[in-house]
C-alpha atoms as a PDB file:
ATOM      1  CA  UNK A   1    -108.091 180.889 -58.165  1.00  0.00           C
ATOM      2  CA  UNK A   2    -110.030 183.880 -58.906  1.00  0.00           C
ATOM      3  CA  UNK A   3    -112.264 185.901 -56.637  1.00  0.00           C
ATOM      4  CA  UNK A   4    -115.807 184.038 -57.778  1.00  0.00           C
ATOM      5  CA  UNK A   5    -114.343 180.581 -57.948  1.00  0.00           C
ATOM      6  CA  UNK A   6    -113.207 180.963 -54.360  1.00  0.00           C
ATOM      7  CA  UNK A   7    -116.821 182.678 -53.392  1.00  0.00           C
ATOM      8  CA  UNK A   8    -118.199 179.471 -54.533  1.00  0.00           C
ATOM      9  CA  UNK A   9    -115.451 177.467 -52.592  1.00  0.00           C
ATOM     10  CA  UNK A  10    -116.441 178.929 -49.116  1.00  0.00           C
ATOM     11  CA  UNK A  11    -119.780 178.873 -49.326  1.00  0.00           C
ATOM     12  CA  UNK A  12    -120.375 175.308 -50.195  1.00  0.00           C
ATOM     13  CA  UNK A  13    -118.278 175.165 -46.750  1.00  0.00           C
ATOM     14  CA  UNK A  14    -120.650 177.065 -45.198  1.00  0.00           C
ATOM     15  CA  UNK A  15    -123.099 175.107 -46.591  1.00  0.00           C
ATOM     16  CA  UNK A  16    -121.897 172.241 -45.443  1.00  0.00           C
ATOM     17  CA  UNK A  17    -121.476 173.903 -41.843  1.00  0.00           C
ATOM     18  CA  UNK A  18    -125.546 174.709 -42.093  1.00  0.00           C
ATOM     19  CA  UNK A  19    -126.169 170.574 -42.976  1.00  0.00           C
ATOM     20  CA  UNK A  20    -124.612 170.105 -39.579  1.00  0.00           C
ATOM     21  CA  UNK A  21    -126.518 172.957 -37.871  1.00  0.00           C
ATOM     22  CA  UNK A  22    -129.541 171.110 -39.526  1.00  0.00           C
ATOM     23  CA  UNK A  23    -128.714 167.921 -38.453  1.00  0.00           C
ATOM     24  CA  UNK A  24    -128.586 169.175 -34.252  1.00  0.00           C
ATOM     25  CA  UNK A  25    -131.506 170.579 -34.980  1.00  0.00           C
ATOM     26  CA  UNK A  26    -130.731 174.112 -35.013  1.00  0.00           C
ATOM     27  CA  UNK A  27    -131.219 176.515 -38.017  1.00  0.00           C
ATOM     28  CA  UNK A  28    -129.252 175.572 -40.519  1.00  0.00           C
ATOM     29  CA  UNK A  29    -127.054 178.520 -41.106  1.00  0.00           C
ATOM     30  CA  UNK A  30    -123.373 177.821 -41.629  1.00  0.00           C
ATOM     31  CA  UNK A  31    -120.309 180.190 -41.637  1.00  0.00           C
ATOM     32  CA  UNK A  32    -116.874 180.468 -42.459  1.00  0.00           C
ATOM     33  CA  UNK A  33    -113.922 183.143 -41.868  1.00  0.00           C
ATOM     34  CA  UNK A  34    -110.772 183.380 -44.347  1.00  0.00           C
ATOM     35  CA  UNK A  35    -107.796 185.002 -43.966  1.00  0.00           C
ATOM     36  CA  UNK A  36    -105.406 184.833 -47.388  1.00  0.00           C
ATOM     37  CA  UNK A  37    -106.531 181.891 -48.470  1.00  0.00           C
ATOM     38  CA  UNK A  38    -106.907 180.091 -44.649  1.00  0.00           C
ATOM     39  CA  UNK A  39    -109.873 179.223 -42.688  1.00  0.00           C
ATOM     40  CA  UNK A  40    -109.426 180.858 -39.151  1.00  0.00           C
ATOM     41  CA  UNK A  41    -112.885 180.561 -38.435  1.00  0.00           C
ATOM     42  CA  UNK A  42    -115.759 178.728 -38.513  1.00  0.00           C
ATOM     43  CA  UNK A  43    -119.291 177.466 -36.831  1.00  0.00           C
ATOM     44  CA  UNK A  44    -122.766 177.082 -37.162  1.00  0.00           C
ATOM     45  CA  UNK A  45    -125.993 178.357 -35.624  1.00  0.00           C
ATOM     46  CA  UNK A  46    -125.933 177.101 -31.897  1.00  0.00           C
ATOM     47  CA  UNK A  47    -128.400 178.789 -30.224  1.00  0.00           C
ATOM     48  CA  UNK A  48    -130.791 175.493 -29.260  1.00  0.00           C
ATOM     49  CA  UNK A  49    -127.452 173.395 -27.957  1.00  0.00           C
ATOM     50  CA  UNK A  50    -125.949 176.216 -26.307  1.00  0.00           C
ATOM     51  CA  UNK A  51    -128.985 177.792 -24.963  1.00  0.00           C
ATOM     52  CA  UNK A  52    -127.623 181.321 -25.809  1.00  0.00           C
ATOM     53  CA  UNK A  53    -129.410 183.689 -28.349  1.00  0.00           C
ATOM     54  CA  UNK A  54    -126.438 185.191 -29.447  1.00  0.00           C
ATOM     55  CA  UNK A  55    -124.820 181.704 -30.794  1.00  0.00           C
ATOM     56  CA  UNK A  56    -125.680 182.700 -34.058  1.00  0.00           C
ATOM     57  CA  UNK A  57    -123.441 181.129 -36.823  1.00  0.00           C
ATOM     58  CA  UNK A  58    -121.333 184.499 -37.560  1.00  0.00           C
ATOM     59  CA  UNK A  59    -120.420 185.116 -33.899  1.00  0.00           C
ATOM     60  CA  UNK A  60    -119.350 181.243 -33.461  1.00  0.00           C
ATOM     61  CA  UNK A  61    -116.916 181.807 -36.392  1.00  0.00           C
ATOM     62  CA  UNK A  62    -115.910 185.464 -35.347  1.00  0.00           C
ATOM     63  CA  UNK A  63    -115.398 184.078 -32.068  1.00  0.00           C
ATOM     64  CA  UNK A  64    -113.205 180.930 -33.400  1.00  0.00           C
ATOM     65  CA  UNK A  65    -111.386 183.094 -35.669  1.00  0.00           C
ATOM     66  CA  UNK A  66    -110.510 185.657 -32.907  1.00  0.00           C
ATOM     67  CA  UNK A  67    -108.735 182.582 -31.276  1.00  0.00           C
ATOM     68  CA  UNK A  68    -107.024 181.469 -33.970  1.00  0.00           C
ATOM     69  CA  UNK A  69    -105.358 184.352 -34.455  1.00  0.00           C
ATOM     70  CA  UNK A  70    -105.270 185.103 -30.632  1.00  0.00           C
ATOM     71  CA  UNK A  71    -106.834 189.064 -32.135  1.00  0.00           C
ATOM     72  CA  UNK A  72    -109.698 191.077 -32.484  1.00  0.00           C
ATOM     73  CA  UNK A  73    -109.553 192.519 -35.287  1.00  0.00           C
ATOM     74  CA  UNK A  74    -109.874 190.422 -38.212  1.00  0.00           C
ATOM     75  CA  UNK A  75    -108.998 192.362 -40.838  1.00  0.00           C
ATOM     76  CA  UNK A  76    -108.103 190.689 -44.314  1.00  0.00           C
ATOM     77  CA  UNK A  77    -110.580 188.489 -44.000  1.00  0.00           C
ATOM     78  CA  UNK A  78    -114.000 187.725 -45.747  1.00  0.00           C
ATOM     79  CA  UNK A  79    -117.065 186.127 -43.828  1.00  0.00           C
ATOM     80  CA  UNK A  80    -119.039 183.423 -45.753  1.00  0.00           C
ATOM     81  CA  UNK A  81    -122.559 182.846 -44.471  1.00  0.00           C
ATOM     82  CA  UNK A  82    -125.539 180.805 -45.852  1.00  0.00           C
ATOM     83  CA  UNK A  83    -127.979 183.813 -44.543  1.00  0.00           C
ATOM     84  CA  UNK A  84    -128.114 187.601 -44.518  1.00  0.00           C
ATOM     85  CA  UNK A  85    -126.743 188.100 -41.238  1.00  0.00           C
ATOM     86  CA  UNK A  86    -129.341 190.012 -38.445  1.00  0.00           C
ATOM     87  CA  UNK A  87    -128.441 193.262 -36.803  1.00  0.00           C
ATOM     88  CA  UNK A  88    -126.778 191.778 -33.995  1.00  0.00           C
ATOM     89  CA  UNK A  89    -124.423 189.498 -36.477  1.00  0.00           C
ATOM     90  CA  UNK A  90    -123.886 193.184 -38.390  1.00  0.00           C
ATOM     91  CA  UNK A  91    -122.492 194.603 -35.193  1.00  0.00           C
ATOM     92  CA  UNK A  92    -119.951 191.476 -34.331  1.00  0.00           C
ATOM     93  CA  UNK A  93    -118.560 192.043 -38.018  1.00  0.00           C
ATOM     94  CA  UNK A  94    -118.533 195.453 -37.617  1.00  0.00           C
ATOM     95  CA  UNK A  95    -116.877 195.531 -34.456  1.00  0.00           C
ATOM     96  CA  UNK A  96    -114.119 192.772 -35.757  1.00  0.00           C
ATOM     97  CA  UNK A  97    -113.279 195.184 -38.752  1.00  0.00           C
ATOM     98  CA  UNK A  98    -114.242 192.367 -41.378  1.00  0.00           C
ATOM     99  CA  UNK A  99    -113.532 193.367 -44.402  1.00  0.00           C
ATOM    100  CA  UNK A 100    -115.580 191.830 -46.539  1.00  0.00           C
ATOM    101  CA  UNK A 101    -118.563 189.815 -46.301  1.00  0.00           C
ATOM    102  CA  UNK A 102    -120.168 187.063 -48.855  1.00  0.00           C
ATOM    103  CA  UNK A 103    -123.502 185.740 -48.135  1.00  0.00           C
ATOM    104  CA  UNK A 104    -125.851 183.332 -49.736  1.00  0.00           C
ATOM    105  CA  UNK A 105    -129.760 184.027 -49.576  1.00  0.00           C
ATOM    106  CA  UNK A 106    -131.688 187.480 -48.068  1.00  0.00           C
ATOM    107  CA  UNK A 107    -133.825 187.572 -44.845  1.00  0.00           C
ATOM    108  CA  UNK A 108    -136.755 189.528 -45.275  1.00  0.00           C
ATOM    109  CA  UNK A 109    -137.402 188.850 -41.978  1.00  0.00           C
ATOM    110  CA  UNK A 110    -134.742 190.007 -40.219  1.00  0.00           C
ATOM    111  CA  UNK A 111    -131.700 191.090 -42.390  1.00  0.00           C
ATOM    112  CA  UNK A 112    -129.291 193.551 -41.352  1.00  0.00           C
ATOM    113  CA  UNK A 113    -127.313 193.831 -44.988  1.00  0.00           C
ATOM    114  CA  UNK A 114    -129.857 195.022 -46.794  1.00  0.00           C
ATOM    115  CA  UNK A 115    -133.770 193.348 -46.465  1.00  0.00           C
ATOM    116  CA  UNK A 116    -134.645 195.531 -43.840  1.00  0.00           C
ATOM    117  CA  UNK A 117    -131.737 197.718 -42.694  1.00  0.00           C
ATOM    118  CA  UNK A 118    -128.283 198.956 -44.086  1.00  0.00           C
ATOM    119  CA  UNK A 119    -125.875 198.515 -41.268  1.00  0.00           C
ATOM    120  CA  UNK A 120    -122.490 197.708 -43.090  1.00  0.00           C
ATOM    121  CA  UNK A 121    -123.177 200.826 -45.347  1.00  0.00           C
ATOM    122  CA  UNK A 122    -124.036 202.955 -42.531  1.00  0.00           C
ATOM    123  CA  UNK A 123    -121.895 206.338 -43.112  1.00  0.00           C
ATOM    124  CA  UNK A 124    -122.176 207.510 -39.296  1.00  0.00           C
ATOM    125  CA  UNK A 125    -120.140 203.880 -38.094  1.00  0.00           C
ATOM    126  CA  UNK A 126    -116.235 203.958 -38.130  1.00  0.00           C
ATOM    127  CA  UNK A 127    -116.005 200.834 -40.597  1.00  0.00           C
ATOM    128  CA  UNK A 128    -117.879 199.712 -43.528  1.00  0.00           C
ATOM    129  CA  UNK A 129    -117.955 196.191 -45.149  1.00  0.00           C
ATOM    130  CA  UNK A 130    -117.730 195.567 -48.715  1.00  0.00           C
ATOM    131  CA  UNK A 131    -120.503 193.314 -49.276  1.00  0.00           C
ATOM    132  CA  UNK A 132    -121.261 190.528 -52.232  1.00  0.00           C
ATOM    133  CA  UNK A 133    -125.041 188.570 -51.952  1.00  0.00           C
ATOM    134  CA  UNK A 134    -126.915 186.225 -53.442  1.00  0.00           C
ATOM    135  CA  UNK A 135    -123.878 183.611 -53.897  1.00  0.00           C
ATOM    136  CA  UNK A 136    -125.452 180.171 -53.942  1.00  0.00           C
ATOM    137  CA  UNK A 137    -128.538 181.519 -52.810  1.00  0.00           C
ATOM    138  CA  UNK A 138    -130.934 179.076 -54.116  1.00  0.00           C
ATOM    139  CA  UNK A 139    -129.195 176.181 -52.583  1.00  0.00           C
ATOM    140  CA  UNK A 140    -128.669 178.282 -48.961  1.00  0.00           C
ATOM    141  CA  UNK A 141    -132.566 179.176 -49.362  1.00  0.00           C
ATOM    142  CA  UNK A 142    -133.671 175.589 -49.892  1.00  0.00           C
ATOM    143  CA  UNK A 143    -131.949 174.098 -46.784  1.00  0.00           C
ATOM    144  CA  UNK A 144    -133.532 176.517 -44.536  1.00  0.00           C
ATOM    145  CA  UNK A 145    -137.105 175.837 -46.229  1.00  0.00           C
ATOM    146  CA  UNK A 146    -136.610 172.179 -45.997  1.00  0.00           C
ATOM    147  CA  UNK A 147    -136.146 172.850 -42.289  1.00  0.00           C
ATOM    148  CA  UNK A 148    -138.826 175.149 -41.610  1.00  0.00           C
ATOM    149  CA  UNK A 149    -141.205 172.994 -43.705  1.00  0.00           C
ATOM    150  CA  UNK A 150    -140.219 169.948 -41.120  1.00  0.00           C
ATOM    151  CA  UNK A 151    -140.789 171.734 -38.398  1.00  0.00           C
ATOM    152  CA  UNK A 152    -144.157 172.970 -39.397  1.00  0.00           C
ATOM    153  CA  UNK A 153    -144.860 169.537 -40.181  1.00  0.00           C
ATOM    154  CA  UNK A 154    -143.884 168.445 -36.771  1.00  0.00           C
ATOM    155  CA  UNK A 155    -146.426 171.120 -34.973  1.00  0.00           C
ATOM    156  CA  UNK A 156    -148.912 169.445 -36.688  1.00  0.00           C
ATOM    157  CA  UNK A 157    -148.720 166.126 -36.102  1.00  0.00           C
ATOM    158  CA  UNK A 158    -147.309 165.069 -39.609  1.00  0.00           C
ATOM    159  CA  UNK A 159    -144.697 162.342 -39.788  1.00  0.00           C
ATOM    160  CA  UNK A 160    -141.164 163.736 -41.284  1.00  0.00           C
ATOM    161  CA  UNK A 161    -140.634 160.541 -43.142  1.00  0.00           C
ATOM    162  CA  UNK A 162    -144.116 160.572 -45.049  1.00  0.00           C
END
């Protein structure tokens, strides 16, 4: 399976990962850690059921993967994410030594990849992530509009169904 083909595989995971998020309630951001060809890691934004602003999607997965493969450093692997991670997300994957990192839709709001800051590129850090975006990105933009649009609907009194 080539490189794109499995790009495509891992993020209609995380996509899938983001429909659950979604579903709790939570932002739906989705994401998924592989090493040679294995999920080690995986989660989804948390932050709402766990009541812990750092239970962002990314850290749930680096977290899980660190488990799996009882290791902090998760080198040969690639994180796929629906959303351009944040600054704190940049940090966790830059203190894991990922690799590689594959992500589906920018943040202009908050973006640590590239919308509003450069972390992953940054020359004066130890470890620098090679970095593909924009894979699926129409489809990992729409969920998170279709939530934000029901929850605007919601603070106003609008019925979801209608």
């Amino acid at each position: 399976m080539n490189q794109v083909s499995q790009d495509l595989r891992w993020m209609e995971r995380s996509l899938e990962l983001a429909q659950k998020a979604y579903q709790e309630g939570e932002v739906p951001v989705g994401a998924v850690i592989v090493r040679k060809g294995v999920v080690i890691g995986e989660g989804f934004n948390r932050r709402e059921i766990d009541q812990d602003p750092t239970s962002h999607a990314e850290v749930v997965a680096i977290r899980a993967a660190a488990q799996t493969i009882r290791g902090w450093r998760l080198d040969e692997s690639t994180l796929y994410v629906t959303l351009e991670p944040c600054i704190q997300c940049c940090g966790a994957i830059l203190l894991a030594r990922i690799p590689r990192l594959v992500y589906g839709c920018d943040d202009p709001k908050a973006g640590g990849v590239r919308s509003l800051y450069t972390l992953l590129k940054d020359r004066r850090l130890n470890h620098r992530v090679e970095v593909t975006p924009g894979v699926m990105a129409e489809e990992c933009g729409e969920i998170l509009t279709r939530f934000f649009e029901g929850l605007r609907r919601v603070k106003k009194g609008v019925n979801l169904s209608s």
